[in-house]
N, C-alpha and C. Protein backbone atom coordinates (compact mmCIF):
# COMPACT_ATOMS: atom_id res chain seq x y z
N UNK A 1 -21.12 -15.59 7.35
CA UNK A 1 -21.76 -16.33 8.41
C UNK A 1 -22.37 -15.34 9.39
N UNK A 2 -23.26 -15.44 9.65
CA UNK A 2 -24.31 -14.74 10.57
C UNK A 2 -24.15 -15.42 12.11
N UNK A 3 -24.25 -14.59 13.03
CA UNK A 3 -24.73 -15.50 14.56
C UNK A 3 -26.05 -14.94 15.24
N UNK A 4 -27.30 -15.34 15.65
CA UNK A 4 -27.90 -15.25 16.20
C UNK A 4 -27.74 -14.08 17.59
N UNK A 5 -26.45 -13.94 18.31
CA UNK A 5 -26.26 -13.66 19.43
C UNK A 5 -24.56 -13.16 19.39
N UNK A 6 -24.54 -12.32 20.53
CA UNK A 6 -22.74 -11.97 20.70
C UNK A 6 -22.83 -13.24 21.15
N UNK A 7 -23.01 -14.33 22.17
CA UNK A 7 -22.50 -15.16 22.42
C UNK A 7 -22.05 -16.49 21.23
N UNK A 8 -22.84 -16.56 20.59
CA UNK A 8 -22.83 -17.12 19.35
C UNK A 8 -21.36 -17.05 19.04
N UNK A 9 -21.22 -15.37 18.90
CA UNK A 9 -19.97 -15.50 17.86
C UNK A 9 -19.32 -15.44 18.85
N UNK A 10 -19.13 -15.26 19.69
CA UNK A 10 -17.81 -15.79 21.29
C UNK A 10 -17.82 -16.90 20.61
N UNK A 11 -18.69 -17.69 20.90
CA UNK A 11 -18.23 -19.20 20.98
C UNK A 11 -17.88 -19.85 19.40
N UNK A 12 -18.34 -19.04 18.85
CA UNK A 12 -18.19 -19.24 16.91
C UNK A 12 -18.46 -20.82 16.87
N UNK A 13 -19.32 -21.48 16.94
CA UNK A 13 -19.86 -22.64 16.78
C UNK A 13 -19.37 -23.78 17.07
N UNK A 14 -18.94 -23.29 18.58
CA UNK A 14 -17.46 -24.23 19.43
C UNK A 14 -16.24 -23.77 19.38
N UNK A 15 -15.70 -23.80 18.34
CA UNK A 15 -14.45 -23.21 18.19
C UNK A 15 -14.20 -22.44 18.53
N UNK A 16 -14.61 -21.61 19.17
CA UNK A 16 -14.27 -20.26 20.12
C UNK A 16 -13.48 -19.87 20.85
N UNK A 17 -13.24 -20.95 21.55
CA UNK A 17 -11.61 -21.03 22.45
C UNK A 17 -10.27 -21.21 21.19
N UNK A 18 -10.43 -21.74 20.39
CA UNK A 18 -9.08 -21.73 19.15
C UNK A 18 -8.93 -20.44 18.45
N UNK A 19 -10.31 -20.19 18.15
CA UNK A 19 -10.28 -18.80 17.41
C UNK A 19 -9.92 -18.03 17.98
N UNK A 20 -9.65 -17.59 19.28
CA UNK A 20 -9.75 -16.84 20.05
C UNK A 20 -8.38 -16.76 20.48
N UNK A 21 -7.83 -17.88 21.08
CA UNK A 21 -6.54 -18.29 21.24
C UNK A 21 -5.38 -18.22 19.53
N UNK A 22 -6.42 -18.84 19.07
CA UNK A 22 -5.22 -17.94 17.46
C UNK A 22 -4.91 -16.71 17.48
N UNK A 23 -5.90 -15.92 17.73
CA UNK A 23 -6.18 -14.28 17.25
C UNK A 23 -4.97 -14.01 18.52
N UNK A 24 -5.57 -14.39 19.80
CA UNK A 24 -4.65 -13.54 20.99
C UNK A 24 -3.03 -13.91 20.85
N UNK A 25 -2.97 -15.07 20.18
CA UNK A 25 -1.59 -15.36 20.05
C UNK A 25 -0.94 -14.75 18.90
N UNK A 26 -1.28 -14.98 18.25
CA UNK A 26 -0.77 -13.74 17.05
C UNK A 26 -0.59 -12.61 17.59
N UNK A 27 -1.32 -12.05 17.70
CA UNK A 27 -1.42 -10.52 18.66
C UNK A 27 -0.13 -10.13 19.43
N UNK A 28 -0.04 -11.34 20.71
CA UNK A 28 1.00 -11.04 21.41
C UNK A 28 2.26 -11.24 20.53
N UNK A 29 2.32 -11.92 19.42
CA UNK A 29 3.79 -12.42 18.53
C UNK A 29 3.55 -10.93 17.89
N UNK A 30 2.93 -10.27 17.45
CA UNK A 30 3.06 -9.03 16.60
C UNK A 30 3.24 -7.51 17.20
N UNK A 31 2.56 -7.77 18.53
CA UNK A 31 2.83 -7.01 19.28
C UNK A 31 4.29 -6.73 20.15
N UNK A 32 4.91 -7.87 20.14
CA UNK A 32 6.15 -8.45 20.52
C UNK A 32 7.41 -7.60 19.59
N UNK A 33 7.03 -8.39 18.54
CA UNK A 33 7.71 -7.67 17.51
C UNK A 33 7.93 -6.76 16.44
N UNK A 34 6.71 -5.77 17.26
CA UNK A 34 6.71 -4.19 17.13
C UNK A 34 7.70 -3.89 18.21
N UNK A 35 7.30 -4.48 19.41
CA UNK A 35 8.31 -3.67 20.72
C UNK A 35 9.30 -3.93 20.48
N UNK A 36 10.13 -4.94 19.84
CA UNK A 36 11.26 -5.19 19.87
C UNK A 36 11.97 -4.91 18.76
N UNK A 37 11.43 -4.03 17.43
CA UNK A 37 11.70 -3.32 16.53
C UNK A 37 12.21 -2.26 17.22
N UNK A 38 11.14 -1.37 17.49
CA UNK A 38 11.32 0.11 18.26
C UNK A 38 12.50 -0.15 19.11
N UNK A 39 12.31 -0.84 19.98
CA UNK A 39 13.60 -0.78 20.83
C UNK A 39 14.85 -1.13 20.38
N UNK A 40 15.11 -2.27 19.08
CA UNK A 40 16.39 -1.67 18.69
C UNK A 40 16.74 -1.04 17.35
N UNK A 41 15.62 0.16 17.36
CA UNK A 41 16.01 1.33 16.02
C UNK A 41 16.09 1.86 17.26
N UNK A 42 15.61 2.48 18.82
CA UNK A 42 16.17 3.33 19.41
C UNK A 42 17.60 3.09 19.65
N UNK A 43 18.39 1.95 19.80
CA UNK A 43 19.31 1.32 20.31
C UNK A 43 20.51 1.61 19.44
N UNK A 44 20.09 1.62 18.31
CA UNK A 44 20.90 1.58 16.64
C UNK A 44 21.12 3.10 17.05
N UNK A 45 19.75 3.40 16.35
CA UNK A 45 20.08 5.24 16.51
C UNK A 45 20.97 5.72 17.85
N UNK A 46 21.11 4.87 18.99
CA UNK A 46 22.49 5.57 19.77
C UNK A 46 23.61 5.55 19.85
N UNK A 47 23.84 4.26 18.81
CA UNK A 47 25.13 3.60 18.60
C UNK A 47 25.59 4.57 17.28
N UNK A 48 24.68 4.54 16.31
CA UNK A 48 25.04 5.77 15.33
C UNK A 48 25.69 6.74 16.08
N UNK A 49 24.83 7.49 16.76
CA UNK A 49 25.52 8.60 17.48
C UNK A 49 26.72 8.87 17.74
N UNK A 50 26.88 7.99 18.60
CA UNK A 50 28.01 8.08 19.74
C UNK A 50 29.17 7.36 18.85
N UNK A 51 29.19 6.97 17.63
CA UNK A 51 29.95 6.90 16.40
C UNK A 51 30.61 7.75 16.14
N UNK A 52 29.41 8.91 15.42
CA UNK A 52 29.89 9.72 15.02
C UNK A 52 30.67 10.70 16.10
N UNK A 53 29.71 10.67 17.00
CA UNK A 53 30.54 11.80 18.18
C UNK A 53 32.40 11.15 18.56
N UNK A 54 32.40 10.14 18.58
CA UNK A 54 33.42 9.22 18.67
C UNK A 54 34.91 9.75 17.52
N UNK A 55 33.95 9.39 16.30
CA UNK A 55 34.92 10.52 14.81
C UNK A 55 35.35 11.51 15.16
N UNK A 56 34.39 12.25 15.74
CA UNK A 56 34.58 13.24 15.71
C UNK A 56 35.63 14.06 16.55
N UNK A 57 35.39 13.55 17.99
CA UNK A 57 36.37 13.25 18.77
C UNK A 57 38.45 13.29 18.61
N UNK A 58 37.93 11.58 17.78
CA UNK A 58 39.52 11.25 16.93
C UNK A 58 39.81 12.63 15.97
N UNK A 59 38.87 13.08 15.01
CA UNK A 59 39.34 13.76 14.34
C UNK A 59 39.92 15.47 14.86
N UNK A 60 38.96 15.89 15.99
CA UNK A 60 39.89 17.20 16.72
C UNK A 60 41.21 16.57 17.29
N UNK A 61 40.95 15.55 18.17
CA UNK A 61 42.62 15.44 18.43
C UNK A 61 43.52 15.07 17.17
N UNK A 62 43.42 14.52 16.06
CA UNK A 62 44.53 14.47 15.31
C UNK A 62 44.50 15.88 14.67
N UNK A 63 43.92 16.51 14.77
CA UNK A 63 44.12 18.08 13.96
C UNK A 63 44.96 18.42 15.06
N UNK A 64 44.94 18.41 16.16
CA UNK A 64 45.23 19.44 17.31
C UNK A 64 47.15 18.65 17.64
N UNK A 65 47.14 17.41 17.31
CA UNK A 65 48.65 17.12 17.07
C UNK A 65 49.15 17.49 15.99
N UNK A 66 48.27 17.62 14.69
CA UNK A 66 49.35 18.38 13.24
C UNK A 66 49.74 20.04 14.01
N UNK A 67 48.99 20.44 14.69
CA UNK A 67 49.62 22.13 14.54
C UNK A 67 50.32 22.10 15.70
């Protein structure tokens, strides 16, 4: 489909406000749930951590009661 004009395809042959409103809404849902990925693999990845640091922890003090 061809448009005559940028306004043309703004308005995409009326429908312009739906198309438009589809696209931006999607957008914000995908954009959403990119941010809220990232933020809890950062979240995960600290809980890992502080796991292991945690083990690690338990495991010097039970060495340090065998001797």
């Amino acid at each position: 489909m061809q448009f005559e004009s940028f306004s043309d395809f703004i308005s995409m042959g009326g429908y312009g406000f739906y198309v438009w409103l589809s696209f931006g809404s999607c957008a914000l849902v995908l954009s959403s749930v990119l941010i809220s990925s990232l933020f809890d693999g950062k979240r995960l990845k600290q809980q890992v951590r502080l796991q292991i640091e945690r083990e690690a922890r338990i495991k010097k003090a039970q060495q340090e009661q065998a001797v």
